[in-house]
N, C-alpha and C. Protein backbone atom coordinates (compact mmCIF):
# COMPACT_ATOMS: atom_id res chain seq x y z
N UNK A 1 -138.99 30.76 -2.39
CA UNK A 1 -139.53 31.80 -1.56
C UNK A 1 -138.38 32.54 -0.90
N UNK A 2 -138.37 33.89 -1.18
CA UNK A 2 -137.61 34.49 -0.47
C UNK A 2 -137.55 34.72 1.09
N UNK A 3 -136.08 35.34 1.76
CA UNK A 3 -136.12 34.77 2.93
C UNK A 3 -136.67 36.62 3.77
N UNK A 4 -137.28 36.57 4.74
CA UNK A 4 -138.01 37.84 5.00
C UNK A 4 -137.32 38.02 6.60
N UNK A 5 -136.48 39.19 6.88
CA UNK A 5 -136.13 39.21 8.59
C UNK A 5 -137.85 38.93 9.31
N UNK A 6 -137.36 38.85 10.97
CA UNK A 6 -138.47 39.06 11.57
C UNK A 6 -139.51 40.49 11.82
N UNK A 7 -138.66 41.24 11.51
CA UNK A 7 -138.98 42.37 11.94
C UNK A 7 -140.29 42.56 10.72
N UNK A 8 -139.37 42.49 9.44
CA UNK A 8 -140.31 42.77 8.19
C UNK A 8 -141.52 41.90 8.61
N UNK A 9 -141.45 40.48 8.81
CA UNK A 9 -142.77 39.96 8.50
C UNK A 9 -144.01 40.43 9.74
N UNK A 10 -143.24 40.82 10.91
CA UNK A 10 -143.74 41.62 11.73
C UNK A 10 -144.67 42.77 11.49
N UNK A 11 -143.87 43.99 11.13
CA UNK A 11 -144.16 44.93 10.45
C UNK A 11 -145.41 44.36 9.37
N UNK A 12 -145.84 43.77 8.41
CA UNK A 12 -146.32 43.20 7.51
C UNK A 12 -147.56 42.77 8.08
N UNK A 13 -147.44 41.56 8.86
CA UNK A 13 -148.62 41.35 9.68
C UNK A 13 -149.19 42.86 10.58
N UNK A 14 -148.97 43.46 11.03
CA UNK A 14 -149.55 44.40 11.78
C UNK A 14 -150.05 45.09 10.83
N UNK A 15 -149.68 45.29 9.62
CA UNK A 15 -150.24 46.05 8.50
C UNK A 15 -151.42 45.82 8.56
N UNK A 16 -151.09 44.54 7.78
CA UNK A 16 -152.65 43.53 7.23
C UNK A 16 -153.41 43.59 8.42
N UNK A 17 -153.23 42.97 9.84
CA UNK A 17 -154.19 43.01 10.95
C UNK A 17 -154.98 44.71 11.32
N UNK A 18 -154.58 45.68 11.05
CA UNK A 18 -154.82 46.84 11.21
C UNK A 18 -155.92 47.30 9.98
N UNK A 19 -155.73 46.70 8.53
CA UNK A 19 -156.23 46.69 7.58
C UNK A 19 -157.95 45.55 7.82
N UNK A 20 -157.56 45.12 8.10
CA UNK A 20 -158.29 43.60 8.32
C UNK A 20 -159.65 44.08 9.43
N UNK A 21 -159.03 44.84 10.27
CA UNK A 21 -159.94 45.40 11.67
C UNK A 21 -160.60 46.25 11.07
N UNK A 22 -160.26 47.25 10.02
CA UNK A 22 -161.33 48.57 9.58
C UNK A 22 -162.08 47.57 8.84
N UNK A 23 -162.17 46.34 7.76
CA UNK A 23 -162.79 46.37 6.70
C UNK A 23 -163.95 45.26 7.95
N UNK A 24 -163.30 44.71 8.86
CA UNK A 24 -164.48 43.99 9.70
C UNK A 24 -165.57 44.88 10.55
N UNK A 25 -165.25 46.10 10.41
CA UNK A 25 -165.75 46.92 11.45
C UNK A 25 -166.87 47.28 10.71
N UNK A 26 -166.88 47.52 9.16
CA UNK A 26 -167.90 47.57 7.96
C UNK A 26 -168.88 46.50 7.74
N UNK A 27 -168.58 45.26 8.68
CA UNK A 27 -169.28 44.04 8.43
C UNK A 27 -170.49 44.23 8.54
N UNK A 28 -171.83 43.87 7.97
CA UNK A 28 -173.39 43.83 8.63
C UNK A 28 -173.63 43.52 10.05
N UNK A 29 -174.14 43.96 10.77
CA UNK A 29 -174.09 43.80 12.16
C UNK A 29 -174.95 42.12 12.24
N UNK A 30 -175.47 41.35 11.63
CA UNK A 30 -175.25 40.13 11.81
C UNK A 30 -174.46 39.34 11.38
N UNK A 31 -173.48 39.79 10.44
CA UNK A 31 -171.70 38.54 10.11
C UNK A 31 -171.15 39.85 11.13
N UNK A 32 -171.51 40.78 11.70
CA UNK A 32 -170.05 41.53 12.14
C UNK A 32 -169.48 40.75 13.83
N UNK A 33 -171.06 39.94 14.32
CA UNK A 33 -169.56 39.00 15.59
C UNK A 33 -169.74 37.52 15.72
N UNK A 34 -170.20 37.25 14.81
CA UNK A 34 -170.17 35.50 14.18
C UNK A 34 -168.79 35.52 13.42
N UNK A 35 -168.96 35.84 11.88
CA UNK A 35 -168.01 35.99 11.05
C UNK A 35 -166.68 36.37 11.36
N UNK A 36 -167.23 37.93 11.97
CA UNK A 36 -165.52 38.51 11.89
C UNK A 36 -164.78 38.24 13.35
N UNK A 37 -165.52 37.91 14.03
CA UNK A 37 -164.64 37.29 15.56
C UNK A 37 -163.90 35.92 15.03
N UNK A 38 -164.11 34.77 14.36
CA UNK A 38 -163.61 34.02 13.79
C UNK A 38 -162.59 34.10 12.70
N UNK A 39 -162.84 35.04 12.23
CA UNK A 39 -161.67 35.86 11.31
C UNK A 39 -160.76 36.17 12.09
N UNK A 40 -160.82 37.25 13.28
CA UNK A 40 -159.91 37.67 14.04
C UNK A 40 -159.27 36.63 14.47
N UNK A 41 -159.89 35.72 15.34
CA UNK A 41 -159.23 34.53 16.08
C UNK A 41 -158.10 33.77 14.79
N UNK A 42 -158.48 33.48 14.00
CA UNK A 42 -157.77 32.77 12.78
C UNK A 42 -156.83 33.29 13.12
N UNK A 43 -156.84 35.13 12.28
CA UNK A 43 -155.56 35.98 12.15
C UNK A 43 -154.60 36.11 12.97
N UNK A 44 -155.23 36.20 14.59
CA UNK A 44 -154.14 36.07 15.59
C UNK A 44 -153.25 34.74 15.39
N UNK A 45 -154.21 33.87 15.17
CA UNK A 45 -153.38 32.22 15.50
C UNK A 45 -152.49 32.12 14.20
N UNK A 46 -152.98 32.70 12.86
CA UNK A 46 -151.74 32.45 12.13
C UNK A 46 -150.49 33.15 12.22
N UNK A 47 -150.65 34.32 13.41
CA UNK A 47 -149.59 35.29 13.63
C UNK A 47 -148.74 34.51 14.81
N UNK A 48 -149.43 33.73 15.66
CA UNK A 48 -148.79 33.10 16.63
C UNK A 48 -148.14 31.78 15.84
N UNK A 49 -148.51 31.55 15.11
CA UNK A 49 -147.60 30.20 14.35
C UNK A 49 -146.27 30.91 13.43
N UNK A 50 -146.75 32.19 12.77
CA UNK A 50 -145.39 32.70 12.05
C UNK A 50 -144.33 32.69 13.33
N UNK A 51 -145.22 33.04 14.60
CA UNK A 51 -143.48 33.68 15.14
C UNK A 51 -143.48 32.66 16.21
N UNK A 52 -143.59 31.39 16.18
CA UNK A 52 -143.80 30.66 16.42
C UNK A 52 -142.35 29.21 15.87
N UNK A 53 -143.12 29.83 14.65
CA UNK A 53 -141.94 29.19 13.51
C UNK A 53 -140.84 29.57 13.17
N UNK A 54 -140.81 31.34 13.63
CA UNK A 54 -139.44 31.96 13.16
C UNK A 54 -138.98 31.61 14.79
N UNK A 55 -139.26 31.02 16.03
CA UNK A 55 -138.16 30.77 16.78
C UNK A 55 -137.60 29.38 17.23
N UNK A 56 -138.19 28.04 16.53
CA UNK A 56 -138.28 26.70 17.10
C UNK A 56 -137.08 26.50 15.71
N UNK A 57 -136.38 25.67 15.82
CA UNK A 57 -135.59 24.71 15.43
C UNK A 57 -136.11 24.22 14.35
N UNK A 58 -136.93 23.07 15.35
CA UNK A 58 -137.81 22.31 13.84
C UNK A 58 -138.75 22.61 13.55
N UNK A 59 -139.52 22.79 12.52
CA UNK A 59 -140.52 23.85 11.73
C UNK A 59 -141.58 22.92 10.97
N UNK A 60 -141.52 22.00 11.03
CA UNK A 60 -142.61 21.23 10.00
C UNK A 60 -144.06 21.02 10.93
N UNK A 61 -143.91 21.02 11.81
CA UNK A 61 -145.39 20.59 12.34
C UNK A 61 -145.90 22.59 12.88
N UNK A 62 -145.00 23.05 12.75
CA UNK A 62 -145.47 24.16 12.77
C UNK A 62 -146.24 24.94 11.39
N UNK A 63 -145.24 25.06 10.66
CA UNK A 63 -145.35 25.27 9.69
C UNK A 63 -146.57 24.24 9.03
N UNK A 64 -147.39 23.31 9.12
CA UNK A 64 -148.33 22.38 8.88
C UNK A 64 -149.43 23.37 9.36
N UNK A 65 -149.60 23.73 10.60
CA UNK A 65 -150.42 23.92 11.36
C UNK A 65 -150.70 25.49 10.56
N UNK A 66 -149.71 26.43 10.69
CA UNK A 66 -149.26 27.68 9.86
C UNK A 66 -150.48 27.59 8.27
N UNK A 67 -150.18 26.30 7.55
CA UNK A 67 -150.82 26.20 6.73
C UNK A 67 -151.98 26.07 6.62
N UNK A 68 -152.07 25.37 7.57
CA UNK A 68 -154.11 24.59 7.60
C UNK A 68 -154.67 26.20 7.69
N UNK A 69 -154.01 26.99 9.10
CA UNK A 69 -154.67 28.01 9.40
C UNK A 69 -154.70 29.34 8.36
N UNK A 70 -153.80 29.43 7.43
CA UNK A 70 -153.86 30.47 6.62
C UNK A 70 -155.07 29.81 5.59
N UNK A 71 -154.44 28.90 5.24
CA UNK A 71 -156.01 28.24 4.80
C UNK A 71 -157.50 28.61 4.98
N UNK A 72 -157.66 28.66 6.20
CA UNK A 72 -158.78 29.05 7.08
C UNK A 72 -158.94 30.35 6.43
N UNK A 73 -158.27 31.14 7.13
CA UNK A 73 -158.46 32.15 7.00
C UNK A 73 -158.44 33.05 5.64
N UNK A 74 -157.89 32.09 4.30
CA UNK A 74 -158.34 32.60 3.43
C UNK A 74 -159.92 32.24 2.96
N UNK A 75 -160.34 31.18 3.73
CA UNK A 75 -161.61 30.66 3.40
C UNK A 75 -162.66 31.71 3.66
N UNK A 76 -162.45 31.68 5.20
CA UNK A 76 -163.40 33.02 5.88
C UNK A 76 -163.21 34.22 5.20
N UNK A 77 -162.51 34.66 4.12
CA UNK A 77 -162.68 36.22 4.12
C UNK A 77 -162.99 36.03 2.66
N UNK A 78 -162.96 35.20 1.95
CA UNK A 78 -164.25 34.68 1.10
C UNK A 78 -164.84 34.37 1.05
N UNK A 79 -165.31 34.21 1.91
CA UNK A 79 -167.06 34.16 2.33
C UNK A 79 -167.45 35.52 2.76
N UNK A 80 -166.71 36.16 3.46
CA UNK A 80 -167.24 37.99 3.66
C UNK A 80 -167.48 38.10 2.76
């Protein structure tokens, strides 16, 4: 895996989160604040573990956690 500055993966996430907000805003108004509030929450928390991870030392229990939650969150937006 290549190595990405902070800025880029920064930049990157705000993309996707900006992307992510129009296509939830399209949701059926009964998945639009069950579903996509849980989506959101995910997305923030896997954004708080990237930069999270890009400033701690040791990285494995971060990076664990990083995983479970992208996990998640690929789960939830297959199910949208």
């Amino acid at each position: 895996m290549g190595q990405h500055s902070e800025a880029e993966l920064n930049q990157k996430f705000i993309e996707t989160a900006k992307l992510m907000n129009i296509y939830l805003n399209h949701f059926p108004k009964f998945e639009r604040y069950a579903l996509s509030q849980q989506i959101r929450n995910c997305m923030y928390e896997v954004y708080s573990y990237m930069i999270e991870g890009q400033k701690r030392y040791h990285k494995k229990t971060v990076l664990g956690n990083l995983d479970v939650r992208h996990e998640q969150l690929r789960m939830f937006t297959n199910l949208a």
